[in-house]
Protein backbone atom coordinates (compact mmCIF):
# COMPACT_ATOMS: atom_id res chain seq x y z
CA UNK A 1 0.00 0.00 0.00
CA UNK A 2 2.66 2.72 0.77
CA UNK A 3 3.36 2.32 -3.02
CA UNK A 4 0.42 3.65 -3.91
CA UNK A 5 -0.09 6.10 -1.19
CA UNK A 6 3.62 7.42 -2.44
CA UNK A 7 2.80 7.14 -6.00
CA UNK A 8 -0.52 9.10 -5.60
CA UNK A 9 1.40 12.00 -3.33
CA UNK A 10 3.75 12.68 -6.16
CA UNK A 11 1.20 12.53 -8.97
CA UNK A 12 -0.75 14.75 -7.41
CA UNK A 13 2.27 17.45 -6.81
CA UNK A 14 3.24 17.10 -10.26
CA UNK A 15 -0.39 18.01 -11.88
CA UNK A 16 -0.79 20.55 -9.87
CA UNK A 17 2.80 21.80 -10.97
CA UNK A 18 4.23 21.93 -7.35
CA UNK A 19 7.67 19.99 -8.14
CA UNK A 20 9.45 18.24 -11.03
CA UNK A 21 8.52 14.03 -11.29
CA UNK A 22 11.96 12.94 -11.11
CA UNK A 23 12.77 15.30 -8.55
CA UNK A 24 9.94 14.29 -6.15
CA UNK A 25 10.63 10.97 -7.22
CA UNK A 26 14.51 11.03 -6.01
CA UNK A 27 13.31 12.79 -2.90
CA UNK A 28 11.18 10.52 -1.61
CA UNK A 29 13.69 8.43 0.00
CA UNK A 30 11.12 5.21 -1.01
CA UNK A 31 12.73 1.85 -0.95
CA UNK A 32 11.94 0.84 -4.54
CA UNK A 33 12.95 4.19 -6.90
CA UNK A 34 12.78 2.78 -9.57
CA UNK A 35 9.67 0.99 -9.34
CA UNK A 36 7.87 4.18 -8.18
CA UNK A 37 8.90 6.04 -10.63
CA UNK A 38 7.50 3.63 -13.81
CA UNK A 39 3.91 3.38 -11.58
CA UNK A 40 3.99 7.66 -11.45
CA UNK A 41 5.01 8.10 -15.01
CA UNK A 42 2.99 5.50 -16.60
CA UNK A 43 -0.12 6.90 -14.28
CA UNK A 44 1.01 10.29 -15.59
CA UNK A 45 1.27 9.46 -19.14
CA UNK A 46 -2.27 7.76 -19.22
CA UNK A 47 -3.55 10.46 -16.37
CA UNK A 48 -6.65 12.24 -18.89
CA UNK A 49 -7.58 8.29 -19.68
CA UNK A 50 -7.67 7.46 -16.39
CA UNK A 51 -10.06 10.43 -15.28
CA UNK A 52 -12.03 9.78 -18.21
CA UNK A 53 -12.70 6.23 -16.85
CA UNK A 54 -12.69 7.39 -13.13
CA UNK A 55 -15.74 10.13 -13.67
CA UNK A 56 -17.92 7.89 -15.75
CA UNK A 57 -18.06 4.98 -13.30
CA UNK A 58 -18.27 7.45 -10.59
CA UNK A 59 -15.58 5.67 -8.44
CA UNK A 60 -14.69 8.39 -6.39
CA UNK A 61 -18.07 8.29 -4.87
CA UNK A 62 -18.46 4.93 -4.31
CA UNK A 63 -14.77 4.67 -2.74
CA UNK A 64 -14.15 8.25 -1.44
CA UNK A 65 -10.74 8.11 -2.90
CA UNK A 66 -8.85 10.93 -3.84
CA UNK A 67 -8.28 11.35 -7.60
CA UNK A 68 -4.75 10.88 -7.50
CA UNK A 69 -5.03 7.48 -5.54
CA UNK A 70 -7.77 6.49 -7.76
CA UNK A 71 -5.26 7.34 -10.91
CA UNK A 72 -2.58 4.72 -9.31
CA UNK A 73 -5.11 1.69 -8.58
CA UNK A 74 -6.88 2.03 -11.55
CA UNK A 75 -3.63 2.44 -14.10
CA UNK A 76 -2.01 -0.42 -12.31
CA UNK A 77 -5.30 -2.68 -12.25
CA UNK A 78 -6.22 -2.22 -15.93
CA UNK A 79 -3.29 -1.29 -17.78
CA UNK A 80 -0.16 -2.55 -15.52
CA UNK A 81 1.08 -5.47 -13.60
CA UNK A 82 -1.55 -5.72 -11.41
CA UNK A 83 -2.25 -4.27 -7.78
CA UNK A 84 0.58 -5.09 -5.91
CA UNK A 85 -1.11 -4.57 -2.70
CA UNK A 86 -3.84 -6.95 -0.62
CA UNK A 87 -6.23 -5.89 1.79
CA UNK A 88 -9.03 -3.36 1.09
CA UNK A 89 -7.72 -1.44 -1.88
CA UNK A 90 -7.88 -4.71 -3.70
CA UNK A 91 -11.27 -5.70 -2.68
CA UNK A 92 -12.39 -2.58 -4.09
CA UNK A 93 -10.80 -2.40 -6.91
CA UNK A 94 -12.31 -6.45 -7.64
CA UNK A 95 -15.78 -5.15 -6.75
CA UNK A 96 -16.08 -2.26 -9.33
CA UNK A 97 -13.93 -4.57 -11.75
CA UNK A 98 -16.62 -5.19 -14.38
CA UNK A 99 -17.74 -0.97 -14.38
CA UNK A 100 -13.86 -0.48 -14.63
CA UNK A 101 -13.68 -2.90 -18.09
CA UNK A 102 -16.82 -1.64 -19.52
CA UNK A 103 -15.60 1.72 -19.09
CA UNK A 104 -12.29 1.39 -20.74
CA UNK A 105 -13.46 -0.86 -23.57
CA UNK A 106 -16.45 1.66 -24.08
CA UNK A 107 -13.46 4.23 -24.61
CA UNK A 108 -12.05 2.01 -26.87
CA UNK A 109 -14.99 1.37 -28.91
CA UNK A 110 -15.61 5.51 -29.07
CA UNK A 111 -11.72 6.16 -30.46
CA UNK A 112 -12.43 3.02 -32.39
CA UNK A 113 -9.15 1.83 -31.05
CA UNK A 114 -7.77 -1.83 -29.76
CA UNK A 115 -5.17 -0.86 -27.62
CA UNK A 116 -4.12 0.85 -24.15
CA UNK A 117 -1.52 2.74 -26.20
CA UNK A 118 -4.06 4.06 -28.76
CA UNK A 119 -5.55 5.88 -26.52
CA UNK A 120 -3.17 8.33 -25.91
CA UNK A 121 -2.63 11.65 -27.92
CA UNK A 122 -0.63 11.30 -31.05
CA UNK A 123 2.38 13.52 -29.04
CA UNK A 124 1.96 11.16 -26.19
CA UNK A 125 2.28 7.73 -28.24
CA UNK A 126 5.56 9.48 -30.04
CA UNK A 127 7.57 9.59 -26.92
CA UNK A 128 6.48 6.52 -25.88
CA UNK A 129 6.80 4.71 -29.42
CA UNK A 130 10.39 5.89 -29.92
CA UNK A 131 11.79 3.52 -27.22
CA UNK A 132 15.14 4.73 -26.22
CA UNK A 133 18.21 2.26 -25.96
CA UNK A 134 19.91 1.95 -22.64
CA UNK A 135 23.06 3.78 -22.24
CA UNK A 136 25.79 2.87 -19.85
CA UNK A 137 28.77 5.12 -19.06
CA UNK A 138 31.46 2.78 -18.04
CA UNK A 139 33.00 4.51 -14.81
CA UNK A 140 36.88 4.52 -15.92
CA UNK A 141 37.69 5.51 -12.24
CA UNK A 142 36.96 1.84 -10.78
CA UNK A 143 37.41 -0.27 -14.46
CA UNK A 144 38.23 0.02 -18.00
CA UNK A 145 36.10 -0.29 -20.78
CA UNK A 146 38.00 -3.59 -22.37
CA UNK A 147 37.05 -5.22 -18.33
CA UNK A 148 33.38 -4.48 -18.56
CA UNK A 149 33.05 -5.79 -22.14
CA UNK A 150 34.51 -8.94 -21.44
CA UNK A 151 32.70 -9.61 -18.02
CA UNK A 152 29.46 -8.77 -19.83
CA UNK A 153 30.65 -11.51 -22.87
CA UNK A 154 30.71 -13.80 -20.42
CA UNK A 155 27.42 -13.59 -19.03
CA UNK A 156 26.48 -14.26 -22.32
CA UNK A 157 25.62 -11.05 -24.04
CA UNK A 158 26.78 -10.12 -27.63
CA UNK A 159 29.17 -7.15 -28.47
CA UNK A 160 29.11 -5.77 -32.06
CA UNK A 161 31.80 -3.85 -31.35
CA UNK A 162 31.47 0.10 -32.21
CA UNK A 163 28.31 1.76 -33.60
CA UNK A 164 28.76 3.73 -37.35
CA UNK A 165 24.84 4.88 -37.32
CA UNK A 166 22.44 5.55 -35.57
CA UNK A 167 20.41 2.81 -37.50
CA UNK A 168 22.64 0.02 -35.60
CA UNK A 169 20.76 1.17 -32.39
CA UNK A 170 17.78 0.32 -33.45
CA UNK A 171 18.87 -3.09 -34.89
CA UNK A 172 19.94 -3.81 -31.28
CA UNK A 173 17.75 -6.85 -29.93
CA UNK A 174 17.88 -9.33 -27.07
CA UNK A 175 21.38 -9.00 -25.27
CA UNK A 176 23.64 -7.55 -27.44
CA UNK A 177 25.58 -4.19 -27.57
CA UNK A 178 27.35 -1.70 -29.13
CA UNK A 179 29.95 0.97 -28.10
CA UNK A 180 28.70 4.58 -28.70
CA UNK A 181 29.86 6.27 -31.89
CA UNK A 182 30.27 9.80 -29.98
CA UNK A 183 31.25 9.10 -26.89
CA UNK A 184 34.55 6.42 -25.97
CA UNK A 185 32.77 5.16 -22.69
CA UNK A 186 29.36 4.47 -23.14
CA UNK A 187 27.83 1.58 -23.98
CA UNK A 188 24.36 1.33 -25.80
CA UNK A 189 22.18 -1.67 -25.43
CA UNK A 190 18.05 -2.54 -26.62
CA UNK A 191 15.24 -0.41 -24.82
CA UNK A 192 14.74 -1.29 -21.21
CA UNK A 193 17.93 -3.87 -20.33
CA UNK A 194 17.90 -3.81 -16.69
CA UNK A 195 20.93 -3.12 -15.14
CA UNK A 196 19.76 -1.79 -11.48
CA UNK A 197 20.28 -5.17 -9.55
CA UNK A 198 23.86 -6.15 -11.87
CA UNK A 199 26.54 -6.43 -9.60
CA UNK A 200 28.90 -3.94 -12.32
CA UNK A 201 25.90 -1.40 -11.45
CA UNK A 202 25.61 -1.90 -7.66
CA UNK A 203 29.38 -1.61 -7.22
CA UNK A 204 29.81 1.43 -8.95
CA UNK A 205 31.68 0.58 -12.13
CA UNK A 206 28.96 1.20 -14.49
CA UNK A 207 26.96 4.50 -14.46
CA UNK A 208 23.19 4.43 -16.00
CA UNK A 209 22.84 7.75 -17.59
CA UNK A 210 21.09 8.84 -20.80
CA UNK A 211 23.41 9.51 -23.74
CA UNK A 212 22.69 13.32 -23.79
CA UNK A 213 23.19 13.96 -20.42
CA UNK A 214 27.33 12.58 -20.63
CA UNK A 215 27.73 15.41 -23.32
CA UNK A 216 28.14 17.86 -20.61
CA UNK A 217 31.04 16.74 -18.93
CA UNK A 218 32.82 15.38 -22.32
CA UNK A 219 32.38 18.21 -23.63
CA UNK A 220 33.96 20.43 -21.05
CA UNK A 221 37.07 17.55 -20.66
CA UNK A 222 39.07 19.35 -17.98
CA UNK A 223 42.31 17.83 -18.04
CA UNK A 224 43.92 16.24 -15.13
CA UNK A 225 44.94 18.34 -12.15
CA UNK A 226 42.41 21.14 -13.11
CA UNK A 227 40.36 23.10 -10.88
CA UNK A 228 36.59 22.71 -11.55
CA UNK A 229 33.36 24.05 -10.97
CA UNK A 230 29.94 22.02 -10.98
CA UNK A 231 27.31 24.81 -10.82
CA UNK A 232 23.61 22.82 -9.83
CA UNK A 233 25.44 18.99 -9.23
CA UNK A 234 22.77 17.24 -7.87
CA UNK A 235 21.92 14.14 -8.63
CA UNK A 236 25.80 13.78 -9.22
CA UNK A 237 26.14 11.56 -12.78
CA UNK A 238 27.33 14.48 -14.26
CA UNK A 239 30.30 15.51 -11.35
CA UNK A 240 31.05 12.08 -11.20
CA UNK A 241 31.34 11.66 -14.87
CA UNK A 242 33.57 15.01 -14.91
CA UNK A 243 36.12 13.57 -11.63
CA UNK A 244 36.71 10.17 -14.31
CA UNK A 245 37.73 12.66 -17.01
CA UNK A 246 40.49 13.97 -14.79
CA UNK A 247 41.39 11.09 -13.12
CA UNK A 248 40.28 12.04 -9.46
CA UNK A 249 43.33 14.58 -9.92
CA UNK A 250 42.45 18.38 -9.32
CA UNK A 251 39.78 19.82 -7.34
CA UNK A 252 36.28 19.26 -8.07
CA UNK A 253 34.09 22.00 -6.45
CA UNK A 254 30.17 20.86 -6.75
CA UNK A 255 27.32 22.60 -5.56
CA UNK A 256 23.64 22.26 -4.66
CA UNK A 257 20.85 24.21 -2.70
CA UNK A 258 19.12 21.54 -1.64
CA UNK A 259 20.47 19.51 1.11
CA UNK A 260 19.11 16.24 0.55
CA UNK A 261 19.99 15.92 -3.02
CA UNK A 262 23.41 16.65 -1.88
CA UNK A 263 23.16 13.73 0.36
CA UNK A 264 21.68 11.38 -1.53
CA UNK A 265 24.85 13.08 -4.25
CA UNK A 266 27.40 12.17 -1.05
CA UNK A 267 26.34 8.38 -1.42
CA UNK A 268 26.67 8.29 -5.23
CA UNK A 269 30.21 9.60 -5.91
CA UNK A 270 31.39 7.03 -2.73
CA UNK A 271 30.28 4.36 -5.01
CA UNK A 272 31.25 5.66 -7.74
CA UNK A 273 34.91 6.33 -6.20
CA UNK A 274 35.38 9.70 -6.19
CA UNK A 275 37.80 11.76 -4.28
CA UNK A 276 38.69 14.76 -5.79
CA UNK A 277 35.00 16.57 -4.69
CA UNK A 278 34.04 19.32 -2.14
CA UNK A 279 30.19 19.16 -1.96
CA UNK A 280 28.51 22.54 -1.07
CA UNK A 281 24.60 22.84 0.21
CA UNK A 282 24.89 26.65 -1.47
CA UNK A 283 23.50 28.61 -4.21
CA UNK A 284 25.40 29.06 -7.17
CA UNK A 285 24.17 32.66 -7.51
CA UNK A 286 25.56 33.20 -4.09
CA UNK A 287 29.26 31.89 -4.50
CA UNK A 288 31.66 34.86 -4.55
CA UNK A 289 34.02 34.02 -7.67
CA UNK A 290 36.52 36.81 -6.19
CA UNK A 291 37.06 34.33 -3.25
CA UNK A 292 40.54 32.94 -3.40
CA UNK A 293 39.19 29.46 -2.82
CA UNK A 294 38.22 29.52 -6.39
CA UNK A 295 40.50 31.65 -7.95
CA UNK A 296 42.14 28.17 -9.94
CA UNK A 297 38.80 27.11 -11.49
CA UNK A 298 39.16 27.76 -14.79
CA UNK A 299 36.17 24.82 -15.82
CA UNK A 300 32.73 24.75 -15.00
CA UNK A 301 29.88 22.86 -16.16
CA UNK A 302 26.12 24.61 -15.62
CA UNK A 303 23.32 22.63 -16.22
CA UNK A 304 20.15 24.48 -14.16
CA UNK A 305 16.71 24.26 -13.52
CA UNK A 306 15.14 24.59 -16.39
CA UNK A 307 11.34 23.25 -17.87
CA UNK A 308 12.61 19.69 -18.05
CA UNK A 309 10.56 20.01 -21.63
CA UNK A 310 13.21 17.39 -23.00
CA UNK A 311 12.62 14.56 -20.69
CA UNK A 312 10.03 11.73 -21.99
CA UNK A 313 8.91 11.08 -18.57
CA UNK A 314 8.22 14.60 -17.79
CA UNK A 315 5.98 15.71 -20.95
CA UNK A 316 3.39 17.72 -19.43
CA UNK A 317 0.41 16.22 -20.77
CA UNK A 318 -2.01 18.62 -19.44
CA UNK A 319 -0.64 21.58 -21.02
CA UNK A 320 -1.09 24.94 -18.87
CA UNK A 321 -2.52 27.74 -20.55
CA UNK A 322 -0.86 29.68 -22.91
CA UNK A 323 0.04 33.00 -20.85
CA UNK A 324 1.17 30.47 -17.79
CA UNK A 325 3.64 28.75 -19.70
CA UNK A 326 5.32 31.96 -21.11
CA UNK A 327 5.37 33.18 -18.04
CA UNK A 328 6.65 30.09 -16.39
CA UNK A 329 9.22 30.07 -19.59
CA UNK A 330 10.30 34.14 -18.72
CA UNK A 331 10.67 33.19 -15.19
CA UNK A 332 13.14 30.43 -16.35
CA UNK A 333 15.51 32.20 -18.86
CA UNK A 334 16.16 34.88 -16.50
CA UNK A 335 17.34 32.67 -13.82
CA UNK A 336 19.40 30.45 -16.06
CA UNK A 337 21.15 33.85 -17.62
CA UNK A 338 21.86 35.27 -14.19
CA UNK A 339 23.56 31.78 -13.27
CA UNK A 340 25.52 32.15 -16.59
CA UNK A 341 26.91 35.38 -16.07
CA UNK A 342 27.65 34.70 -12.72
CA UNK A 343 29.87 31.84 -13.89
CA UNK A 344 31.54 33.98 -16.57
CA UNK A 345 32.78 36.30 -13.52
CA UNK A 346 35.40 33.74 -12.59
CA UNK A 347 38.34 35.77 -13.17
CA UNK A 348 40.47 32.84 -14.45
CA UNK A 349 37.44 30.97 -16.08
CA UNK A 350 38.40 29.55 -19.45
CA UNK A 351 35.74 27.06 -20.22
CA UNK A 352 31.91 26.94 -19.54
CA UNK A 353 29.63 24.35 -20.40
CA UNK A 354 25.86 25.31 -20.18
CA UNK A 355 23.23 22.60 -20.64
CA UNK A 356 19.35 22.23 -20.56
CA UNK A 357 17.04 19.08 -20.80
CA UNK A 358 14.55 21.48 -22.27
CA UNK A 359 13.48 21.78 -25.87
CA UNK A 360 12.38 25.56 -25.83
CA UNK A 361 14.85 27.92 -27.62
CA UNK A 362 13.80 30.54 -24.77
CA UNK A 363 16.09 28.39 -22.47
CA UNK A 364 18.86 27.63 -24.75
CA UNK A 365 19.76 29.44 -27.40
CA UNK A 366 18.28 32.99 -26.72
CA UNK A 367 20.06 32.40 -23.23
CA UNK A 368 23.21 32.26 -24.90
CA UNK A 369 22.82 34.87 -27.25
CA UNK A 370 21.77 37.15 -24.45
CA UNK A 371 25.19 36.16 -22.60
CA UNK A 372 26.90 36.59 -25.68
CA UNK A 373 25.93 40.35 -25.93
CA UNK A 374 26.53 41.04 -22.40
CA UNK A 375 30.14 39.22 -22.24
CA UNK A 376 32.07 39.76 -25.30
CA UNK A 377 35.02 38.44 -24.07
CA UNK A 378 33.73 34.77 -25.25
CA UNK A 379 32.76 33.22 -27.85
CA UNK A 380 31.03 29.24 -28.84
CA UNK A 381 32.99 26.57 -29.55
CA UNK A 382 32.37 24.17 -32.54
CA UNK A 383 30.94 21.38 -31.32
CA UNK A 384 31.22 17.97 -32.63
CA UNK A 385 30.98 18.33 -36.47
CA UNK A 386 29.23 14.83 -37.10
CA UNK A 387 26.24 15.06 -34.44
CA UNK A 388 23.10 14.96 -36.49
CA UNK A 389 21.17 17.55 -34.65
CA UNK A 390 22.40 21.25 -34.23
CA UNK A 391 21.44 24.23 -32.26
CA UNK A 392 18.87 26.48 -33.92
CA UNK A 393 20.44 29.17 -36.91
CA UNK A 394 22.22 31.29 -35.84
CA UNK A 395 24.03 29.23 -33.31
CA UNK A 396 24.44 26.10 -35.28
CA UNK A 397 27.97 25.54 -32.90
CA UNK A 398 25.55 24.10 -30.41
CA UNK A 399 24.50 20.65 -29.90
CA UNK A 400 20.57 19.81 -29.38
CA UNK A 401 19.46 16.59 -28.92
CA UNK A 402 16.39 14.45 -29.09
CA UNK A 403 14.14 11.26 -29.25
CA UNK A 404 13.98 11.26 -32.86
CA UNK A 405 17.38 12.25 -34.27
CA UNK A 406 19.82 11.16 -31.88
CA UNK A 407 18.12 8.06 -29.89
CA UNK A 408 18.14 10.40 -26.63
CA UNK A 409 16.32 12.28 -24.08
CA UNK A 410 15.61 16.24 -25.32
CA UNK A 411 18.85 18.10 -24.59
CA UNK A 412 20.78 21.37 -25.77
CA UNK A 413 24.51 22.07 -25.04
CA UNK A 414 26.42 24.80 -25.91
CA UNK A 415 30.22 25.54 -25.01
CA UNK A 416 31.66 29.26 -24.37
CA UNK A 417 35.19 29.97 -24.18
CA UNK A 418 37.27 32.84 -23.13
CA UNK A 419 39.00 34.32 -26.24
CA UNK A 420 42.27 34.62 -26.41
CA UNK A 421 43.96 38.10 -26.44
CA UNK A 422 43.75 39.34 -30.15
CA UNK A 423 41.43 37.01 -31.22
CA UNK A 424 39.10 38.25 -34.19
CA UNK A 425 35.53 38.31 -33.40
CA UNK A 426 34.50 35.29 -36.00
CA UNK A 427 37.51 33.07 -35.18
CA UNK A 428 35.99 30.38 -33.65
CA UNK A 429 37.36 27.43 -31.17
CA UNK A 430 36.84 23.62 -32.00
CA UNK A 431 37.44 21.01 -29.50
CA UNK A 432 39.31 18.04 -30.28
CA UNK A 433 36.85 15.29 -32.35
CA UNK A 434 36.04 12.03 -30.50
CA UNK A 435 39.02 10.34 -32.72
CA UNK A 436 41.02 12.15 -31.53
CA UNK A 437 40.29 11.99 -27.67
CA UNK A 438 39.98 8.26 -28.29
CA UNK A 439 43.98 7.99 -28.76
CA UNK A 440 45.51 6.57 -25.62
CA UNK A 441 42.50 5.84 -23.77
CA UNK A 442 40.58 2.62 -23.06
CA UNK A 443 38.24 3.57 -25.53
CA UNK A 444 35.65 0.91 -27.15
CA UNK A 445 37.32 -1.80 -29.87
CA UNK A 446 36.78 -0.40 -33.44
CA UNK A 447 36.41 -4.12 -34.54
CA UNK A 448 32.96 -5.68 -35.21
CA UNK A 449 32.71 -9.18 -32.97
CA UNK A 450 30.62 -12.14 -34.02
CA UNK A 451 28.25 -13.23 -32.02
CA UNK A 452 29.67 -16.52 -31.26
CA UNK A 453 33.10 -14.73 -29.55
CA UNK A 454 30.34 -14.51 -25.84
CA UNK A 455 32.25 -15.81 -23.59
CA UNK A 456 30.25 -17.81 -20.67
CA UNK A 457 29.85 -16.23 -17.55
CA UNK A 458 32.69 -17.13 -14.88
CA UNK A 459 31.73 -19.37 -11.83
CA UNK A 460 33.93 -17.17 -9.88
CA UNK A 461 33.39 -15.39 -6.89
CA UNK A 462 32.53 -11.74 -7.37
CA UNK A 463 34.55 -9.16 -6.32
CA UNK A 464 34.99 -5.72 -5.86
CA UNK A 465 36.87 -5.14 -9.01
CA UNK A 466 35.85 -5.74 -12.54
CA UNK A 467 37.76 -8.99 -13.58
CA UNK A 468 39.90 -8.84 -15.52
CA UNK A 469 40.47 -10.54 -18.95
CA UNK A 470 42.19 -13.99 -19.10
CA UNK A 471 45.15 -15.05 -20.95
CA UNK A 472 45.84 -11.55 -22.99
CA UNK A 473 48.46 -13.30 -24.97
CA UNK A 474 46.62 -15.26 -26.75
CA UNK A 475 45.25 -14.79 -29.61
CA UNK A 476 42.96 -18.17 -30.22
CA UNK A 477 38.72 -16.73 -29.74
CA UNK A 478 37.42 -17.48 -26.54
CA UNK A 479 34.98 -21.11 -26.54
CA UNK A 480 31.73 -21.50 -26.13
């Protein structure tokens, strides 16, 4: 029951626009994250069917349940696994079972539809229909990327060795998997693989983080020993990913104004091994970049609050009115400009990364535009030549991303850098291509592998280290 009771409490702060899903979601504390958060975004996605169904059979009359708890019990009931609860909930739910049916299947009938997923609005049923792969960012602090492939191999899953398109992600099936063509340590495998209980996850040497969201801290690729800023770090992925790119060597200065995220962020980067971190529960805006504490950091990444317009989960799909949502949009942009200037005033600041998970040009490009004009002193850096989506004309340096033309979550990233003295206005900066960066690392094996190389998992004990791959020197394919 607490499931639902949890489930319903979140729902109903997220319609009524009082927090973020995934935010609520993390902050809950619940034993089962990852559970709650499928029941609250499938409820979500499905919430005007639901109410449709809920009103005409007059449930919340019968039961006196709140809306929101009769969203949870009915999506799970007729369109999930099932209640996963006993007791009284159940026996209600069983006694207004046949009104329930006859509802949905009239609603069927009406849309002249046959399935659950027809139901939903043609924007809905995109998002859902365009099934993103899984993406795993190998954490180089604890393994290497050669380790991981070969203890996956031999728990029987398939590597095809390095993707050249995006069409080999969708030819991914069952358990086989590619390494990403962008980025050297990520792995891409089919829609919904389940890592969450796989002993690489639980110990730390695998990361589970959308595609999109590593171009942040690859992009910025502050070299070893550097001094570095992480503006809004909660949950942590990103800081984390950013302390693997320089080895745990430098200092890694994150920051976050609220106090349980930062927690919660504490626990993560222990797994994840980091040491080179000083957490902060401050506001950016409030960090004095005069301070000699910070007078090194010449990196920092800033991805902040934004819409969350990007994110499949978090489609609004009760749209507010018109005048709300610019407003709500204004309201945005000018706290996501402030934070970028204030980052620009770092007087030995050479890099900044700013990133969004929102779609809406208000919060990305006119944001940097508006920077632009107010600190002439930098300019974009070309980013990533071959990425098939750009920023919108005139800032085409800029990366966006998105379900449909890069296999990811919504995302826009843009990098400014400090010109160098001299520098003519249109000379522009390019950082180094993923080839490139690729030389002398760990990075994935350019070689496609046949299927039949899976090794069979080891009946070793497991450890706290990735094991290692047997018998380097030779060169005879592993048996079956």
């Amino acid at each position: 029951m607490a499931l639902y009771v949890k489930a319903a409490e979140i729902l109903d702060k997220v319609e009524r626009k009082k927090g973020a899903l995934k935010t609520l979601v993390y902050d809950s504390k619940f034993q089962n994250i990852k559970q709650l958060y499928a029941l609250v975004c499938e409820t979500r996605k499905f919430s005007p069917v639901l109410e449709d169904i809920i009103t005409s059979t007059k449930l919340l009359k019968a039961t006196k349940l709140k809306m929101s708890l009769a969203k949870v019990l009915v999506y799970d009931f007729l369109m999930g696994q099932g209640l996963k609860c006993g007791g009284s909930w159940k026996a209600m739910m069983m006694k207004h079972r046949p009104r329930l049916q006859a509802a949905l299947a009239r609603l069927k009938v009406k849309k002249k539809v046959s399935s659950n997923q027809d139901l939903l609005p043609a924007c809905s049923q995109q998002a859902t229909e365009d099934q993103l792969p899984r993406y795993v960012r190998v954490n180089v602090l604890k393994t290497t990327m050669e380790d991981v492939i070969d203890y996956l191999k031999r728990e029987g899953f398939s590597y095809k060795g390095k993707a050249t398109s995006l069409d080999n992600l969708h030819s991914l099936a069952a358990k086989s998997f590619l390494c990403d063509m962008h980025l050297p340590d990520l792995l891409v495998f089919p829609p919904k693989t389940d890592f969450h209980a796989h002993f690489l996850y639980q110990a730390g040497h695998i990361i589970l983080q959308d595609k999109a969201s590593c171009l942040p801290a690859y992009l910025l690729n502050p070299p070893p020993g550097a001094q570095v800023l992480d503006a809004c770090a909660a949950p942590g992925n990103k800081t984390s990913h950013l302390a693997a790119i320089m080895g745990n060597k430098g200092k890694l200065f994150a920051f976050d104004l609220d106090a349980k995220r930062l927690s919660t962020m504490s626990t993560l980067l222990l797994r994840a091994g980091v040491t080179c971190q000083q957490l902060a529960n401050q506001d950016f805006l409030k960090v004095d970049p005069e301070s000699s504490q910070y007078s090194g950091v010449e990196y920092i990444l800033l991805d902040p609050s934004c819409s969350g317009s990007g994110m499949v989960c978090l489609h609004d799909r009760t749209p507010a009115p018109p005048e709300e949502e610019t407003s709500r949009l204004q309201a945005l942009a000018a706290f996501q400009l402030r934070c970028l200037n204030h980052a620009l005033r770092f007087p030995n600041l050479q890099r900044v990364v700013y990133s969004t998970c929102s779609i809406h040009k208000q919060e990305n490009e006119e944001v940097v535009t508006a920077c632009l004009k107010e600190n002439q002193g930098y300019r974009l850096v070309h980013l990533l030549p071959t990425w098939p989506e750009r920023g919108l004309a005139p800032l085409t340096q800029c990366l966006r991303a998105s379900t449909t033309k890069t296999l990811t979550q919504g995302f826009f990233v843009a990098v400014l850098e400090r010109r160098s003295p001299g520098a003519k206005d249109d000379t522009q900066s390019q950082l180094p291509t993923t080839e490139e960066r690729r030389e002398g690392t760990s990075g994935c094996k350019m070689e496609l592998v046949d299927q039949e190389q899976a090794v069979p998992i080891s009946t070793d004990t497991q450890t706290g280290s990735t094991p290692a791959r047997k018998n380097k020197k030779k060169s005879k394919k592993p048996t079956t």
